[in-house]
Protein backbone atom coordinates (compact mmCIF):
# COMPACT_ATOMS: atom_id res chain seq x y z
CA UNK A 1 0.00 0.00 0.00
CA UNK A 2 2.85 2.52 1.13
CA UNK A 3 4.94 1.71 -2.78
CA UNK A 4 0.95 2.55 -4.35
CA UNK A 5 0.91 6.11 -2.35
CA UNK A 6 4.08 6.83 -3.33
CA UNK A 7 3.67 6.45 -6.89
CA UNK A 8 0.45 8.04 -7.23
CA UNK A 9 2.20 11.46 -5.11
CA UNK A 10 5.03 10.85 -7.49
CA UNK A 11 3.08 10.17 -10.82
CA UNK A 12 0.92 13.45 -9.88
CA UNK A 13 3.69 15.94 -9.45
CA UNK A 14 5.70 14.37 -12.30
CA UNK A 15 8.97 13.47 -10.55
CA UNK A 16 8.16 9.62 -11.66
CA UNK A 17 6.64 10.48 -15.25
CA UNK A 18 9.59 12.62 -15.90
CA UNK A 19 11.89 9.90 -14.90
CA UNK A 20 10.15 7.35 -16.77
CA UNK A 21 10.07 9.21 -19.70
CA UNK A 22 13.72 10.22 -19.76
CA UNK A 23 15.59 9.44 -23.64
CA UNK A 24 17.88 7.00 -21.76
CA UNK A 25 15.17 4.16 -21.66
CA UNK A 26 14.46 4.22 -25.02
CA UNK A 27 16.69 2.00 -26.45
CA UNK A 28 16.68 -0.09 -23.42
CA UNK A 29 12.89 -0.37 -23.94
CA UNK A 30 13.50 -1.28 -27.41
CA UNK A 31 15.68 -4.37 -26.37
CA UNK A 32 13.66 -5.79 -23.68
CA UNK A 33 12.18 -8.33 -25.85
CA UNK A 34 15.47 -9.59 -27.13
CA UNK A 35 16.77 -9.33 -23.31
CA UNK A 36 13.71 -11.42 -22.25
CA UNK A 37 14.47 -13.99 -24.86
CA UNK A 38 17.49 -14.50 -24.52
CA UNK A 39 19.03 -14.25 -20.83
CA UNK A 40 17.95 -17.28 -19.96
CA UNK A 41 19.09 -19.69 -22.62
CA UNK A 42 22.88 -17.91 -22.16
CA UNK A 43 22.89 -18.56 -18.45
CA UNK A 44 21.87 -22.20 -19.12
CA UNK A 45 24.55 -22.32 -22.04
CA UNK A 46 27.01 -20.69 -19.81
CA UNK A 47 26.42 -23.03 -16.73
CA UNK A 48 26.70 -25.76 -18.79
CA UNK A 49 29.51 -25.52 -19.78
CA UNK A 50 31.11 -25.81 -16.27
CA UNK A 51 32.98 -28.67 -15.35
CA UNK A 52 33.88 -28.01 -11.56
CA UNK A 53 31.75 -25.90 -8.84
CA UNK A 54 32.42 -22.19 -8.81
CA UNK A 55 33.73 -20.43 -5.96
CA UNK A 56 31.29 -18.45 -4.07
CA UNK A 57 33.32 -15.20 -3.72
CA UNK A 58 31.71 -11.95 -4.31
CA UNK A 59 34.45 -10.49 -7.04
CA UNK A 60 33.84 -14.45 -8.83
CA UNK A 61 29.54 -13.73 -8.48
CA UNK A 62 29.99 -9.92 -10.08
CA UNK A 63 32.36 -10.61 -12.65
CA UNK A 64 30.48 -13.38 -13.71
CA UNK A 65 26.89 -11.10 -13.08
CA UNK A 66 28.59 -8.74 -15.63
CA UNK A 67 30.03 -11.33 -18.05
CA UNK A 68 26.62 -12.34 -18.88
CA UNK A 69 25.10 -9.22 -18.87
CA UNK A 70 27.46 -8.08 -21.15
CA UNK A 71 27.08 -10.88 -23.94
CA UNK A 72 22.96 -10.60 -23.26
CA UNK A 73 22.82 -7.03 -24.45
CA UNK A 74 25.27 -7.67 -27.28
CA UNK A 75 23.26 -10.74 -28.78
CA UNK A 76 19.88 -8.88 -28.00
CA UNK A 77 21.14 -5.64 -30.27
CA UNK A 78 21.91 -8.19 -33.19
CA UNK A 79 18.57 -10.15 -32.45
CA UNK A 80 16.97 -6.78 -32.35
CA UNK A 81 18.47 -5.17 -35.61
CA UNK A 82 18.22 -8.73 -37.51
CA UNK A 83 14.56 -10.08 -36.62
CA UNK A 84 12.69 -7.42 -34.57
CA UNK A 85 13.16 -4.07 -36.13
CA UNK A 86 12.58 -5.43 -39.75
CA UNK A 87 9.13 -7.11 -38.67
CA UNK A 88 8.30 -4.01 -37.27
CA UNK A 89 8.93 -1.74 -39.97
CA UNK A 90 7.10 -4.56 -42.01
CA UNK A 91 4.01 -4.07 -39.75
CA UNK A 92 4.14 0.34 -40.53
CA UNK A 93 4.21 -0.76 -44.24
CA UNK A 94 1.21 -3.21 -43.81
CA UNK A 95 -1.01 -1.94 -41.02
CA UNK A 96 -0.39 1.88 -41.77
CA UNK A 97 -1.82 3.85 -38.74
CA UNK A 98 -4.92 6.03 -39.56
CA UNK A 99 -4.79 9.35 -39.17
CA UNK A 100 -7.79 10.69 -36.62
CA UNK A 101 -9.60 13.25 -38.00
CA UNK A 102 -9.56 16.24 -36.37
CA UNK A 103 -11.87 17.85 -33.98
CA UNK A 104 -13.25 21.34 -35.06
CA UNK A 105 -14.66 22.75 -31.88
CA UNK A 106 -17.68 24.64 -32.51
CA UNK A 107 -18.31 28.17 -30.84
CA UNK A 108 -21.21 27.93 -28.70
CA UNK A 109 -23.90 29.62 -29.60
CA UNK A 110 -26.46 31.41 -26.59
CA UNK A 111 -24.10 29.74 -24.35
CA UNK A 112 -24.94 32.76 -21.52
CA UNK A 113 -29.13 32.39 -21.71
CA UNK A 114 -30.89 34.32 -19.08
């Protein structure tokens, strides 16, 4: 209840929407799908390929935290730029959006009757 209240004073004096809506995410929003995709199948490659127990140090835990992040967002710009973004231009070509006509507001007329 306490994380909803927050939000909803953040969201309504903009500190979150502004934050949200900052150019950085972008192309991290963009990639999400690839990330989602494919995270999992590297970590299950990449503990595979062990052949002794790792040792549970914290430097061992980050570098190896990092090492997969790394290749994740490398393989999910390629998957991006090779299958997504093509099928999505596709999709403008095919499924064009309509335009929505536009509103002319009409004066009132007697809107002050006495």
């Amino acid at each position: 209840m306490p994380i909803f209240i927050t939000n909803r004073k953040c969201m309504r004096h903009g500190i979150l929407n502004r934050f949200l809506s900052w150019q950085l995410f972008t192309p991290l929003s963009r990639l999400c799908y690839s990330i989602y995709l494919l995270h999992f199948p590297i970590l299950w490659i990449r503990i595979s390929w062990r052949r002794s127990l790792v040792p549970f140090h914290h430097y061992d835990i980050i570098t190896e935290f990092f090492g997969v992040l790394m290749i994740t967002l490398m393989l999910s710009v390629f998957f991006h730029l090779a299958f997504e973004a093509p099928f999505l231009k596709l999709e403008q070509i095919w499924f064009p959006e309509k335009s929505k006509p536009t509103e002319v507001k009409k004066p009132l007329e007697n809107a002050h009757t006495t």
